[in-house]
C-alpha atoms as a PDB file:
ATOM      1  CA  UNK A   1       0.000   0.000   0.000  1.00  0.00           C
ATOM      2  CA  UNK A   2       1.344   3.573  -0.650  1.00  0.00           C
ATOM      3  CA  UNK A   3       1.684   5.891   1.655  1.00  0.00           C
ATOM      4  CA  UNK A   4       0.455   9.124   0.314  1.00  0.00           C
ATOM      5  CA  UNK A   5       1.718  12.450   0.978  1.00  0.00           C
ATOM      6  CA  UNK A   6       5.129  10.549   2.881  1.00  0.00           C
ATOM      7  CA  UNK A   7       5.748   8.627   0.056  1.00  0.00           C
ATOM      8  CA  UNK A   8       5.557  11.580  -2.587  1.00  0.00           C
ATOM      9  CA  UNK A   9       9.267  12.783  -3.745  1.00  0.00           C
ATOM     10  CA  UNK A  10      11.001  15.502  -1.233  1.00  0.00           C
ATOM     11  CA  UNK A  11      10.560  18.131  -3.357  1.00  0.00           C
ATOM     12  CA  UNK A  12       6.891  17.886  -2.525  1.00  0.00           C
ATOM     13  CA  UNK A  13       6.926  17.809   1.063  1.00  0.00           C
ATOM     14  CA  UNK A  14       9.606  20.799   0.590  1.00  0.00           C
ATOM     15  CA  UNK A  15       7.647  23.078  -0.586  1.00  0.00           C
ATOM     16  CA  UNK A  16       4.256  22.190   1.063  1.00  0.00           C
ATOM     17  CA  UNK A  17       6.172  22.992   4.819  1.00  0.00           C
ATOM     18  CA  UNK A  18       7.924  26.081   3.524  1.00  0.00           C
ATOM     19  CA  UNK A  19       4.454  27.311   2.450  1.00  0.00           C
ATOM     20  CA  UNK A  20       2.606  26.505   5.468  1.00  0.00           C
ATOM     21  CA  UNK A  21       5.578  28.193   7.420  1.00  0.00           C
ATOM     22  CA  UNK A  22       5.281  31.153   5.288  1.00  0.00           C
ATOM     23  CA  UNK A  23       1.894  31.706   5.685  1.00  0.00           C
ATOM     24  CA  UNK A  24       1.845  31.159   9.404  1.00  0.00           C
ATOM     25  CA  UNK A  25       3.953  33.857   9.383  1.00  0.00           C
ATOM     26  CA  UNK A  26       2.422  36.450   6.859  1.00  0.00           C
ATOM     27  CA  UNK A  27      -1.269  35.875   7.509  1.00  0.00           C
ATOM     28  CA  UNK A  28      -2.568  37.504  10.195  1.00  0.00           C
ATOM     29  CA  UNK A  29      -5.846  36.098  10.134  1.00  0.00           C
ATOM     30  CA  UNK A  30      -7.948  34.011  12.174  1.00  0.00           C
ATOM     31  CA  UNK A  31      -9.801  32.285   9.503  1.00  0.00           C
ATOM     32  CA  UNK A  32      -6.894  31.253   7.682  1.00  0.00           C
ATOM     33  CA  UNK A  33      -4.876  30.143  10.325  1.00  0.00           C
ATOM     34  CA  UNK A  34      -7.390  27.930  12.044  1.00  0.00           C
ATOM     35  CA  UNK A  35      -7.304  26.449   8.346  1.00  0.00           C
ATOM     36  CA  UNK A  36      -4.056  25.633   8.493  1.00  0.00           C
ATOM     37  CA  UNK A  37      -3.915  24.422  11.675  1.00  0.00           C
ATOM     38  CA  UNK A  38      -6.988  22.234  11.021  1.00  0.00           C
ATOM     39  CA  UNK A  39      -5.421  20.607   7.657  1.00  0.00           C
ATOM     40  CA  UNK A  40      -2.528  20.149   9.126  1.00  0.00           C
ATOM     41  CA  UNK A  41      -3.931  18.349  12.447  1.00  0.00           C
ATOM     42  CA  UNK A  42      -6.194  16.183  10.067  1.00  0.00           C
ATOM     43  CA  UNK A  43      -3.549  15.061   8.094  1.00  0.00           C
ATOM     44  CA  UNK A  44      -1.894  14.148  11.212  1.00  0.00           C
ATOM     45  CA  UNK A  45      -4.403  11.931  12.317  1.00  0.00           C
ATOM     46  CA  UNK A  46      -4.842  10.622   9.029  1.00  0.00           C
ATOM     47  CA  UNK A  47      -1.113   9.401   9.274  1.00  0.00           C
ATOM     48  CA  UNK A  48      -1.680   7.912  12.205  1.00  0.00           C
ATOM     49  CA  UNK A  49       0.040  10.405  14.555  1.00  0.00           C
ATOM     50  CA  UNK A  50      -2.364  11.541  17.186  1.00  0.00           C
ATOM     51  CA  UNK A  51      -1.017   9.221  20.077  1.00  0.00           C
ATOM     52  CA  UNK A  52       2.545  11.241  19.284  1.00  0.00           C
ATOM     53  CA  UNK A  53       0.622  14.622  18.560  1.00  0.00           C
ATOM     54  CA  UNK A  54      -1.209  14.296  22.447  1.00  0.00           C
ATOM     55  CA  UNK A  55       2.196  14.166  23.794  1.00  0.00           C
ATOM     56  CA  UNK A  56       3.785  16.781  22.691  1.00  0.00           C
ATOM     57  CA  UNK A  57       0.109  18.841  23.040  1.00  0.00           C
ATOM     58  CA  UNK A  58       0.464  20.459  26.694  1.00  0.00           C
ATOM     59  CA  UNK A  59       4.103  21.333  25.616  1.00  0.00           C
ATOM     60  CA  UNK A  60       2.468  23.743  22.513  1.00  0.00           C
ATOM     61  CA  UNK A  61      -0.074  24.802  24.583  1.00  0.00           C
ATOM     62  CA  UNK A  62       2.051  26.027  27.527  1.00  0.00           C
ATOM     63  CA  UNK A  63       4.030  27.871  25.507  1.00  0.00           C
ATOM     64  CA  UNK A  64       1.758  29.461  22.888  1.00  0.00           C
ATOM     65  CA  UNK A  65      -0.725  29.931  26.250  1.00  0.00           C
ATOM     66  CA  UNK A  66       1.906  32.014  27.991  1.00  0.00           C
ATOM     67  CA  UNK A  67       2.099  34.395  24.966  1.00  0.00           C
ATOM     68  CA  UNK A  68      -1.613  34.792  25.319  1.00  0.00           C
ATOM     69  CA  UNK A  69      -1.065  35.581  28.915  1.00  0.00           C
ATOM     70  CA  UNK A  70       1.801  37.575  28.711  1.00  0.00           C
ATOM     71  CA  UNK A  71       0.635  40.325  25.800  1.00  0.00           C
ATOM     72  CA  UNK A  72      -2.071  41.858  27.159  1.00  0.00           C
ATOM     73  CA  UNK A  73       0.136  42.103  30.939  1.00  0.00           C
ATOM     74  CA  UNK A  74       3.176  43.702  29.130  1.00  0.00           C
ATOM     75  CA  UNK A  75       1.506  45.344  26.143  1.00  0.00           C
ATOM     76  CA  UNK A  76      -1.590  48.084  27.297  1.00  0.00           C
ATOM     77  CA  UNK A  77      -2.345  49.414  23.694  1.00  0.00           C
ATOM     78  CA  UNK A  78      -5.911  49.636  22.849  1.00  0.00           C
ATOM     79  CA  UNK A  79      -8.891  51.828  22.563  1.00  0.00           C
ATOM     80  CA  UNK A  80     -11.004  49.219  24.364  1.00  0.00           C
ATOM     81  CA  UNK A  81     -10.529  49.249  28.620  1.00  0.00           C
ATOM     82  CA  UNK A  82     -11.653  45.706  29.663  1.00  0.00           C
ATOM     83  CA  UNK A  83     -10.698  46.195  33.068  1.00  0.00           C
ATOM     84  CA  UNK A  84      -7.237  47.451  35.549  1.00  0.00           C
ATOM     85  CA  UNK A  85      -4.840  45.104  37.192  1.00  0.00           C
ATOM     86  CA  UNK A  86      -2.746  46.002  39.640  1.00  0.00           C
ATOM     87  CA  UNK A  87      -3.334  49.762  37.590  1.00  0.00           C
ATOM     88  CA  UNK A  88      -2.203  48.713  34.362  1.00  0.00           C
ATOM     89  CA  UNK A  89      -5.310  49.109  31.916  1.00  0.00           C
ATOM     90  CA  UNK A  90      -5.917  45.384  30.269  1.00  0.00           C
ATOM     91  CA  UNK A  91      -7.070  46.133  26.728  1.00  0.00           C
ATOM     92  CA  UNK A  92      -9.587  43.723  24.355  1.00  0.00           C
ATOM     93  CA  UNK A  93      -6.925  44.781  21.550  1.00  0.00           C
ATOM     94  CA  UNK A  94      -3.914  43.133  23.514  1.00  0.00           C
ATOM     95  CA  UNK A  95      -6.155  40.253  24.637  1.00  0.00           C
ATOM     96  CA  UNK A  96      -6.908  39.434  20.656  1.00  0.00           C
ATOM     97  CA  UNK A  97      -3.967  39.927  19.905  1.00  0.00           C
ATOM     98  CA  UNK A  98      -2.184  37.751  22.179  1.00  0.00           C
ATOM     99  CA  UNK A  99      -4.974  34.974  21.177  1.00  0.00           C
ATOM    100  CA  UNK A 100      -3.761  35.475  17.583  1.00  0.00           C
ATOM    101  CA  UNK A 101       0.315  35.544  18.691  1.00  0.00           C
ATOM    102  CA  UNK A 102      -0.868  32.209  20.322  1.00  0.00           C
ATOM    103  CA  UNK A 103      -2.712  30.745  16.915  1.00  0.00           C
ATOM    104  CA  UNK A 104       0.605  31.746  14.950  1.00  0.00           C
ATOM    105  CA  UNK A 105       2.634  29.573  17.705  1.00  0.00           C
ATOM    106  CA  UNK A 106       0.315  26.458  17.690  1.00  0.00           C
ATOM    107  CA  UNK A 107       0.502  26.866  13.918  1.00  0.00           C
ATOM    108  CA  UNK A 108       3.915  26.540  13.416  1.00  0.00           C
ATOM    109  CA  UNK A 109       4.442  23.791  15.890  1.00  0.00           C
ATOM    110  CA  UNK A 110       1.865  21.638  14.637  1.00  0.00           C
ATOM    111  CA  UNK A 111       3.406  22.228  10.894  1.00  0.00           C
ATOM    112  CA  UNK A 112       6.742  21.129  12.740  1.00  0.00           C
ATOM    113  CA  UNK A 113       5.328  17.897  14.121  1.00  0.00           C
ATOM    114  CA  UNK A 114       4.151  17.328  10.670  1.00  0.00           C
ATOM    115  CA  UNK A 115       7.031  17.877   8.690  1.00  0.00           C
ATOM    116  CA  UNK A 116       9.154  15.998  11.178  1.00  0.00           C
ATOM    117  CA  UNK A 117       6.888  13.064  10.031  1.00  0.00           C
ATOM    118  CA  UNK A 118       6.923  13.352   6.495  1.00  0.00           C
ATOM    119  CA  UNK A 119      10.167  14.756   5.936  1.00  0.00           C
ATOM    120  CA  UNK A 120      12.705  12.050   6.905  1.00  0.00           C
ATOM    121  CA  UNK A 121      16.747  11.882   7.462  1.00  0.00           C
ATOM    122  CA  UNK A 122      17.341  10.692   4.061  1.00  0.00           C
ATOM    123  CA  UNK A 123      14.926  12.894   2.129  1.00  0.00           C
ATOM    124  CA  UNK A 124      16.447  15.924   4.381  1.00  0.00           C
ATOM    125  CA  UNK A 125      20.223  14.944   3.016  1.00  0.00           C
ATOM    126  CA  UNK A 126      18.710  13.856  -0.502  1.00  0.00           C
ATOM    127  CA  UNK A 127      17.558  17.502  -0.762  1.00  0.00           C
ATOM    128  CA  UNK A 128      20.694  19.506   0.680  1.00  0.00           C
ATOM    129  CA  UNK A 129      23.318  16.904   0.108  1.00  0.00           C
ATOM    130  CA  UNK A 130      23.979  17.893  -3.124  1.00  0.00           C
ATOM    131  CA  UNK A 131      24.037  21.800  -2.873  1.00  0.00           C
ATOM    132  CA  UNK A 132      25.625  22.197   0.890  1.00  0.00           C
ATOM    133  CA  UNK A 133      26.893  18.883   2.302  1.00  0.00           C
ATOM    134  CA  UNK A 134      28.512  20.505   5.138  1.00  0.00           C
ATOM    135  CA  UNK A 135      25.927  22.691   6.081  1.00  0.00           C
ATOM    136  CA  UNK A 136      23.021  19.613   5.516  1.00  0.00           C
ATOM    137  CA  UNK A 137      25.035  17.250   7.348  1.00  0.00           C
ATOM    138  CA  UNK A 138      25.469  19.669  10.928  1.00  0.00           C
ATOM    139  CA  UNK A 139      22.224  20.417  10.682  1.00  0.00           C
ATOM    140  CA  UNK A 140      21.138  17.259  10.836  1.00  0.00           C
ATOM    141  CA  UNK A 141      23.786  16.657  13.471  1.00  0.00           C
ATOM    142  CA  UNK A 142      22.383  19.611  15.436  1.00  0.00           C
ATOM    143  CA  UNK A 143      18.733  18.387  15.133  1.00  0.00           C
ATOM    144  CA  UNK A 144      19.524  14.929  16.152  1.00  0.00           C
ATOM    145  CA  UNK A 145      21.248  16.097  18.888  1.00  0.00           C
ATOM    146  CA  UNK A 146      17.685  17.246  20.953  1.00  0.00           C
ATOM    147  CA  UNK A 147      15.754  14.277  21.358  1.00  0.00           C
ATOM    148  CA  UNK A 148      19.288  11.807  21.616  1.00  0.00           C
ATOM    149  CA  UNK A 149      19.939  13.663  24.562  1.00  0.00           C
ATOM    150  CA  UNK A 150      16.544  13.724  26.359  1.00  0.00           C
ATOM    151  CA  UNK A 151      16.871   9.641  25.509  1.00  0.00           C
ATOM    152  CA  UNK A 152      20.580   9.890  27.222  1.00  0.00           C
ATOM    153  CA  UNK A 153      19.309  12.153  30.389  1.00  0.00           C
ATOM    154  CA  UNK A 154      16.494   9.430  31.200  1.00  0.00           C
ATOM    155  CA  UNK A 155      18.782   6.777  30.833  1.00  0.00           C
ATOM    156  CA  UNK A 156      21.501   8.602  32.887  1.00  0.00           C
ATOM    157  CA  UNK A 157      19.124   9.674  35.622  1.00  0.00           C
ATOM    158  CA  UNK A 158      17.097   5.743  35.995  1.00  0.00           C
ATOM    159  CA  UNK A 159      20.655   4.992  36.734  1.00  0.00           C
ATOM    160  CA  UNK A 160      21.877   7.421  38.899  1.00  0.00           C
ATOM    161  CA  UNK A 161      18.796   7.394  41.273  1.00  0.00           C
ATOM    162  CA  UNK A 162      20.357   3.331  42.350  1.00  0.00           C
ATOM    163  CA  UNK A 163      23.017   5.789  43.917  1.00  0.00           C
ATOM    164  CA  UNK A 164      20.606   7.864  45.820  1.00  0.00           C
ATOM    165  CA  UNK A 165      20.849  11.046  42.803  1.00  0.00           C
ATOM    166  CA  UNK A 166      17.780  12.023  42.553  1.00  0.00           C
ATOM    167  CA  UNK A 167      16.844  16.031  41.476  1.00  0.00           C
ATOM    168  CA  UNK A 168      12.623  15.501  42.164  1.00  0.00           C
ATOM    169  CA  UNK A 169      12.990  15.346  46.428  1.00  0.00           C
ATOM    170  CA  UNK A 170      15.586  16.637  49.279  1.00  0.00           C
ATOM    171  CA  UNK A 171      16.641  19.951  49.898  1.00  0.00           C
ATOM    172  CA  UNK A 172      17.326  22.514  47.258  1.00  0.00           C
ATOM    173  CA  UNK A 173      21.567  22.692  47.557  1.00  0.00           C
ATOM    174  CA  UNK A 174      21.145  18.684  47.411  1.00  0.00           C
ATOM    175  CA  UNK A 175      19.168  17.991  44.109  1.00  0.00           C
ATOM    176  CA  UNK A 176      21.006  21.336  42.679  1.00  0.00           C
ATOM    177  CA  UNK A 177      24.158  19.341  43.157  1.00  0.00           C
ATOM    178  CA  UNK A 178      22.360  16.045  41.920  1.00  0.00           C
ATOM    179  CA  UNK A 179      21.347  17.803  38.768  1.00  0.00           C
ATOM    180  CA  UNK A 180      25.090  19.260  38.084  1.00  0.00           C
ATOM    181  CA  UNK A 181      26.010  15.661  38.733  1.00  0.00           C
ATOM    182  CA  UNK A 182      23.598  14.072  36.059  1.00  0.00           C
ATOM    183  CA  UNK A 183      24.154  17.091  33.448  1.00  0.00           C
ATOM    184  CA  UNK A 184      28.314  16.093  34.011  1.00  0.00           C
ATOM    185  CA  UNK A 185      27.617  12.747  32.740  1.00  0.00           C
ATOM    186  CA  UNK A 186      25.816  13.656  30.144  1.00  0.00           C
ATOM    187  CA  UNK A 187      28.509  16.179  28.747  1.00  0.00           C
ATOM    188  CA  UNK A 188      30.870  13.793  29.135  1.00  0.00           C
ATOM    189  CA  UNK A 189      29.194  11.079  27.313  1.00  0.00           C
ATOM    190  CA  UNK A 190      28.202  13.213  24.533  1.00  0.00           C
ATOM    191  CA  UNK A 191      31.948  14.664  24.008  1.00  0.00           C
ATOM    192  CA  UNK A 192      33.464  11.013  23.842  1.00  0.00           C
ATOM    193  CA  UNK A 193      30.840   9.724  21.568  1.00  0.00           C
ATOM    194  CA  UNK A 194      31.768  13.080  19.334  1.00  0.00           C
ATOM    195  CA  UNK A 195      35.245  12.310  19.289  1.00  0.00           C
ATOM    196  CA  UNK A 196      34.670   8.938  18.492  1.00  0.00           C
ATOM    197  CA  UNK A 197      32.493   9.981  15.523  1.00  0.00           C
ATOM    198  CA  UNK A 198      34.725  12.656  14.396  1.00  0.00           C
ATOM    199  CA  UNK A 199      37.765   9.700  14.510  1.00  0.00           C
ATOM    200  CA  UNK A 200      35.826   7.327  12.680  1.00  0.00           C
ATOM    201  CA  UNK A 201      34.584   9.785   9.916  1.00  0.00           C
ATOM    202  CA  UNK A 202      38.420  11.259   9.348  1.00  0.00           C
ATOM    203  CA  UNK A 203      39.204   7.670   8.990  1.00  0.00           C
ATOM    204  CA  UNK A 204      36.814   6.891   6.470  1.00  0.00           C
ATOM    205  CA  UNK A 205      37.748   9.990   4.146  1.00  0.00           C
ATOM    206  CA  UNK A 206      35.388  12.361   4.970  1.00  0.00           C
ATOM    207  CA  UNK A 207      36.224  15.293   3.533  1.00  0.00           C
ATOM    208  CA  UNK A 208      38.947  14.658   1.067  1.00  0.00           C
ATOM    209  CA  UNK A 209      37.122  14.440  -2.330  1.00  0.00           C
ATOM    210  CA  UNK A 210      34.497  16.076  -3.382  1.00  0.00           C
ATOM    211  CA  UNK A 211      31.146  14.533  -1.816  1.00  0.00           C
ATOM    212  CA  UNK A 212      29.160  12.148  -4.400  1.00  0.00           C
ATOM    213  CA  UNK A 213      25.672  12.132  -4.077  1.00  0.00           C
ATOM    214  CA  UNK A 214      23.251   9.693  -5.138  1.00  0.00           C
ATOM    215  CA  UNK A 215      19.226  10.014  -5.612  1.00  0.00           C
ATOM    216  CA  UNK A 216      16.743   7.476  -5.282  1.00  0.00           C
ATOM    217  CA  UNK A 217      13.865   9.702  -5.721  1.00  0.00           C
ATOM    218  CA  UNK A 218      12.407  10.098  -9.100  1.00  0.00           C
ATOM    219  CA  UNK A 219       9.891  12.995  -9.817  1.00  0.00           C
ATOM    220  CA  UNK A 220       7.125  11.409 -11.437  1.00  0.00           C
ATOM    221  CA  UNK A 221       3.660  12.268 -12.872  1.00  0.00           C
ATOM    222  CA  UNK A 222       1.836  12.832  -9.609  1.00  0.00           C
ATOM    223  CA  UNK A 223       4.585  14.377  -8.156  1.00  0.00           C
ATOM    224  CA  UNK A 224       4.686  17.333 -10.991  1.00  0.00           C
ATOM    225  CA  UNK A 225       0.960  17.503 -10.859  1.00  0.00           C
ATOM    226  CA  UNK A 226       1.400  18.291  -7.258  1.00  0.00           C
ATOM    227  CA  UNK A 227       4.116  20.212  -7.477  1.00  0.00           C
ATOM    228  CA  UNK A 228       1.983  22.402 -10.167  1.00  0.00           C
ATOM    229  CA  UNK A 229      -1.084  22.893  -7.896  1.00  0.00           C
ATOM    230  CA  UNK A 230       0.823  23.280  -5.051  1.00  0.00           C
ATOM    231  CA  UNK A 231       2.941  26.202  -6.640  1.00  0.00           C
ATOM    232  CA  UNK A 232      -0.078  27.955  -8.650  1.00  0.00           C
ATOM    233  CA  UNK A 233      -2.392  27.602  -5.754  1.00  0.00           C
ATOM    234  CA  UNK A 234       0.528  29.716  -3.326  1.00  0.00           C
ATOM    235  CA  UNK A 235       1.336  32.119  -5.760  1.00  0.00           C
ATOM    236  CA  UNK A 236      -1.986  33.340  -5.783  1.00  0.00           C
ATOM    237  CA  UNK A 237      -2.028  33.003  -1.953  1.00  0.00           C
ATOM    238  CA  UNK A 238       1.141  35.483  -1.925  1.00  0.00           C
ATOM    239  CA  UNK A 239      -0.621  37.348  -4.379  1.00  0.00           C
ATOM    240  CA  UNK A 240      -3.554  38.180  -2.451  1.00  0.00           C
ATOM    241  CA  UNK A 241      -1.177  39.167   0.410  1.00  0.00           C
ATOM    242  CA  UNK A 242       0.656  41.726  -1.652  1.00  0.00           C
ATOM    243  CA  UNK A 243      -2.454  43.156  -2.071  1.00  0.00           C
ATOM    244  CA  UNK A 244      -3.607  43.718   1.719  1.00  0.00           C
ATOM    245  CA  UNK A 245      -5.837  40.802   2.137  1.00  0.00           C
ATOM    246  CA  UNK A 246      -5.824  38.062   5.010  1.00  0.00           C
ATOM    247  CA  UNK A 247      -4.624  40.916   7.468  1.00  0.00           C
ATOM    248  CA  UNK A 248      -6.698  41.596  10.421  1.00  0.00           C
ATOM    249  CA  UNK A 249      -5.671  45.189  11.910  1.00  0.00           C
ATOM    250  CA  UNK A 250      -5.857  45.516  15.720  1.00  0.00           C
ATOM    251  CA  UNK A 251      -4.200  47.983  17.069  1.00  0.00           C
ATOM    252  CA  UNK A 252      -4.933  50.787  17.766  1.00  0.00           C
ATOM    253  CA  UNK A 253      -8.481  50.437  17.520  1.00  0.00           C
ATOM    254  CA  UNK A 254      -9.579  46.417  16.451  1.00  0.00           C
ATOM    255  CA  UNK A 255     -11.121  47.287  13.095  1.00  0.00           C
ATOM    256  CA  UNK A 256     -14.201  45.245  11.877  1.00  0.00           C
ATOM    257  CA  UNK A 257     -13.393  41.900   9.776  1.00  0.00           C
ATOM    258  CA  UNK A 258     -14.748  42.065   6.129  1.00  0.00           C
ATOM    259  CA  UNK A 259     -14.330  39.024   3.899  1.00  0.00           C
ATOM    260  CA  UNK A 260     -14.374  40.544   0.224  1.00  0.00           C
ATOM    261  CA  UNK A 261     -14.729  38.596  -3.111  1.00  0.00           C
ATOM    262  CA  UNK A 262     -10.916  39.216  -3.611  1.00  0.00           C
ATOM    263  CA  UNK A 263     -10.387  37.972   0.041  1.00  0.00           C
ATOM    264  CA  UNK A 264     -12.740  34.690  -0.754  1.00  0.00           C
ATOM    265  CA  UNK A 265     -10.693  33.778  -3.914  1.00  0.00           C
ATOM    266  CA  UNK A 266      -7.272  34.453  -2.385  1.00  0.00           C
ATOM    267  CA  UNK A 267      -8.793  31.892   0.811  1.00  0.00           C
ATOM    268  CA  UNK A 268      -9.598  29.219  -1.988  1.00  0.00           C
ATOM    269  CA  UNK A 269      -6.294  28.814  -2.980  1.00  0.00           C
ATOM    270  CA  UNK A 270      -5.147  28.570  -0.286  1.00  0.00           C
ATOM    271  CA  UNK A 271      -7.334  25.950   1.327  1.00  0.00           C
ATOM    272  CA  UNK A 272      -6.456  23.860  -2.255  1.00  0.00           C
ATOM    273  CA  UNK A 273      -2.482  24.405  -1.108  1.00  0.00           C
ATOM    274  CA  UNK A 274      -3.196  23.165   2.523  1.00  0.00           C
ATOM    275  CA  UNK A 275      -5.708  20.620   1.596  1.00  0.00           C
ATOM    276  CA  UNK A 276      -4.282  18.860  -1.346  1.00  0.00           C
ATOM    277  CA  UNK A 277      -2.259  16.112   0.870  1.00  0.00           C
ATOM    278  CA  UNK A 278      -5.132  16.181   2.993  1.00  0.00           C
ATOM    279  CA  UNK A 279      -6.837  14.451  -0.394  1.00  0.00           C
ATOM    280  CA  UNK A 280      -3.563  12.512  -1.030  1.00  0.00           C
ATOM    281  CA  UNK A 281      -4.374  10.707   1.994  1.00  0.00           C
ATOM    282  CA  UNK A 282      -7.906  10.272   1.717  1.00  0.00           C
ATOM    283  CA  UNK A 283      -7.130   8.781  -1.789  1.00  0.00           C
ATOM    284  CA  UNK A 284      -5.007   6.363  -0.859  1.00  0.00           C
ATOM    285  CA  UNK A 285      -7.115   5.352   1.933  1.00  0.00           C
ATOM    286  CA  UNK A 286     -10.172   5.017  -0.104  1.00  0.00           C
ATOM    287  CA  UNK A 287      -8.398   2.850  -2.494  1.00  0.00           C
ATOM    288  CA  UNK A 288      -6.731   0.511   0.430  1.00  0.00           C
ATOM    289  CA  UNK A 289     -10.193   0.251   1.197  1.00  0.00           C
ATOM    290  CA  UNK A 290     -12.114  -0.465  -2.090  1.00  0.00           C
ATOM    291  CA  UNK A 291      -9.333  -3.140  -2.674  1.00  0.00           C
ATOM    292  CA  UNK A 292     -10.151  -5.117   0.086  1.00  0.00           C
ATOM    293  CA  UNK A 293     -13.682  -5.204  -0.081  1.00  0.00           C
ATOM    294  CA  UNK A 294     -13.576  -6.181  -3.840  1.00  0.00           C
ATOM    295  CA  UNK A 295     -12.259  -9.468  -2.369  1.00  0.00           C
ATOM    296  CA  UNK A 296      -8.726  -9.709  -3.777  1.00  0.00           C
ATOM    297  CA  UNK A 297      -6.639 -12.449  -2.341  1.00  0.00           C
ATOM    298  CA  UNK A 298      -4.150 -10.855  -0.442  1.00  0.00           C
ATOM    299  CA  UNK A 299      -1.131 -13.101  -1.634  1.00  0.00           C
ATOM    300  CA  UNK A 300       2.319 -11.319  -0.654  1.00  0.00           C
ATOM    301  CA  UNK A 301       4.997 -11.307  -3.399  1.00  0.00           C
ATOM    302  CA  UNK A 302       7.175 -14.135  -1.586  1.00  0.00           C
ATOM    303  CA  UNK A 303       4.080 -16.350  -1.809  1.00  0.00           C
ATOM    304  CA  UNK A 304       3.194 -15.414  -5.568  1.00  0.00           C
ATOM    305  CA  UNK A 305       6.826 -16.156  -6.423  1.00  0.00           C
ATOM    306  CA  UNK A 306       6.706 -19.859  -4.743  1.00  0.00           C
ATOM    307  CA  UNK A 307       3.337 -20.344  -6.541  1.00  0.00           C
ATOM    308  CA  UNK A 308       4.871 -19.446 -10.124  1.00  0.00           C
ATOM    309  CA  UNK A 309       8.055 -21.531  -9.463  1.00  0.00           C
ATOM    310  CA  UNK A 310       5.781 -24.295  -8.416  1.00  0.00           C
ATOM    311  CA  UNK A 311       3.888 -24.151 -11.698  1.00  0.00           C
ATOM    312  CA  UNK A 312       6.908 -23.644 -13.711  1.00  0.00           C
ATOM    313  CA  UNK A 313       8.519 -26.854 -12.352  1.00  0.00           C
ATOM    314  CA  UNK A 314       5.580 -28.928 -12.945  1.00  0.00           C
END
């Protein structure tokens, strides 16, 4: 079974997550980026992804939430008086627009989750490789880097706690100490495991010649047809931008929100651009589907082989 949008050529996913990052960061719009964030979270759980999605959930919403919090506290712009704390004037412009900041934020990390999915090591070096190997390969490096150590710290602190380390009870100076203690290990670990890599790499040549590359991804129809409607349909998105729309205006004074002709037919483009793997999916699931209920024997390759030989040899 294909896989749909993941199993579409780099390029694709490319420039689907540099739109959707693009937008998130030029529309300033609630419409269109509750959109986004809707396509994007439904091709998510299309893909299977909601058990990792719930996880990382209270992280986004802590720290797009504190932005919602924070604005209207720090920023008292506004024509609109909602009410005084602690004699700073709490305005319905900075409240709206710290609800927007935090829309923007959940946004982009759900895009991030997404493209972390789709977007794989290989496809990441397949794209970069070629023009910047250096630059591809310590970026890589530097993303990798994040979760290994998270994996490390849990490891280093299940083991450490046997010894009576512990950073979650005892007195403050004691689990300060425990936590320099764990984070010394870690460092350590890290820097040996570096040199070791950097030892291994020099020995293998890195570095010498000039860096071959080699592609197994081949653009085919789909993919261009994609790549078409994807580019057309965000052109026109940009397009509309350039000329003022998708732009809600809140401060000074919140202005009211009026959804033109111009603004409907720059917002149907871009639902086609954040929908269209949204459809990829639902294709390919529809098919999976319609296959199996037609009553096909499900006979893997291995099998069908042994049944040809079997036939042959008779």
């Amino acid at each position: 079974m294909n896989k749909g949008f993941r199993s579409m050529h780099p390029a694709v996913a490319l420039l689907y997550y540099a739109g959707l990052l693009l937008f998130a960061a030029l529309l300033f719009h609630p419409v269109f980026l509750l959109t986004e964030m809707i396509g994007v979270l439904s091709l998510l759980l299309m893909q299977r992804q909601g058990r990792h999605l719930l996880r990382a959930l209270p992280f986004y919403l802590l720290m797009a939430g504190s932005v919602a919090v924070m604005n209207p506290l720090f920023s008292h712009r506004g024509a609109n008086i909602l009410f005084y704390l602690l004699d700073q004037p709490i305005t319905l412009e900075a409240v709206l627009y710290g609800v927007m900041m935090m829309l923007v934020l959940l946004t982009i990390f759900i895009v991030f989750r997404s493209y972390n999915y789709t977007v794989t090591t290989d496809k990441f070096m397949y794209l970069f490789a070629a023009a910047a190997p250096r630059t591809a390969l310590l970026s890589l490096m530097a993303i990798r880097f994040v979760p290994l150590f998270q994996r490390r710290l849990r490891q280093i602190t299940l083991i450490q706690s046997t010894r009576g380390i512990n950073v979650n009870s005892g007195k403050l100076r004691k689990r300060m100490k425990d936590g320099m203690t764990l984070l010394k290990v870690l460092l350590t670990w890290s820097l040996e495991e570096a040199l070791q890599s950097a030892d291994s790499m020099k020995a293998r040549g890195y570095g010498i010649r000039k860096r071959s590359t080699y592609g197994i991804y081949k653009l085919d129809r789909q993919d261009i047809w994609i790549l078409i409607v994807l580019a057309v349909s965000g052109l026109c998105t940009l397009l509309g931008w350039l000329q003022g729309y998708a732009m809600l205006e809140i401060y000074p004074r919140m202005k009211p929100a009026v959804f033109s002709w111009g603004e409907a037919a720059m917002f149907a483009s871009f639902c086609l651009f954040v929908l269209t793997p949204l459809g990829l999916e639902g294709k390919e699931k529809w098919l999976w589907r319609s296959s199996r209920r037609s009553g096909y024997p499900s006979v893997t390759p291995m099998k069908a082989g042994i049944r040809s030989m079997s036939f042959r040899s008779r």
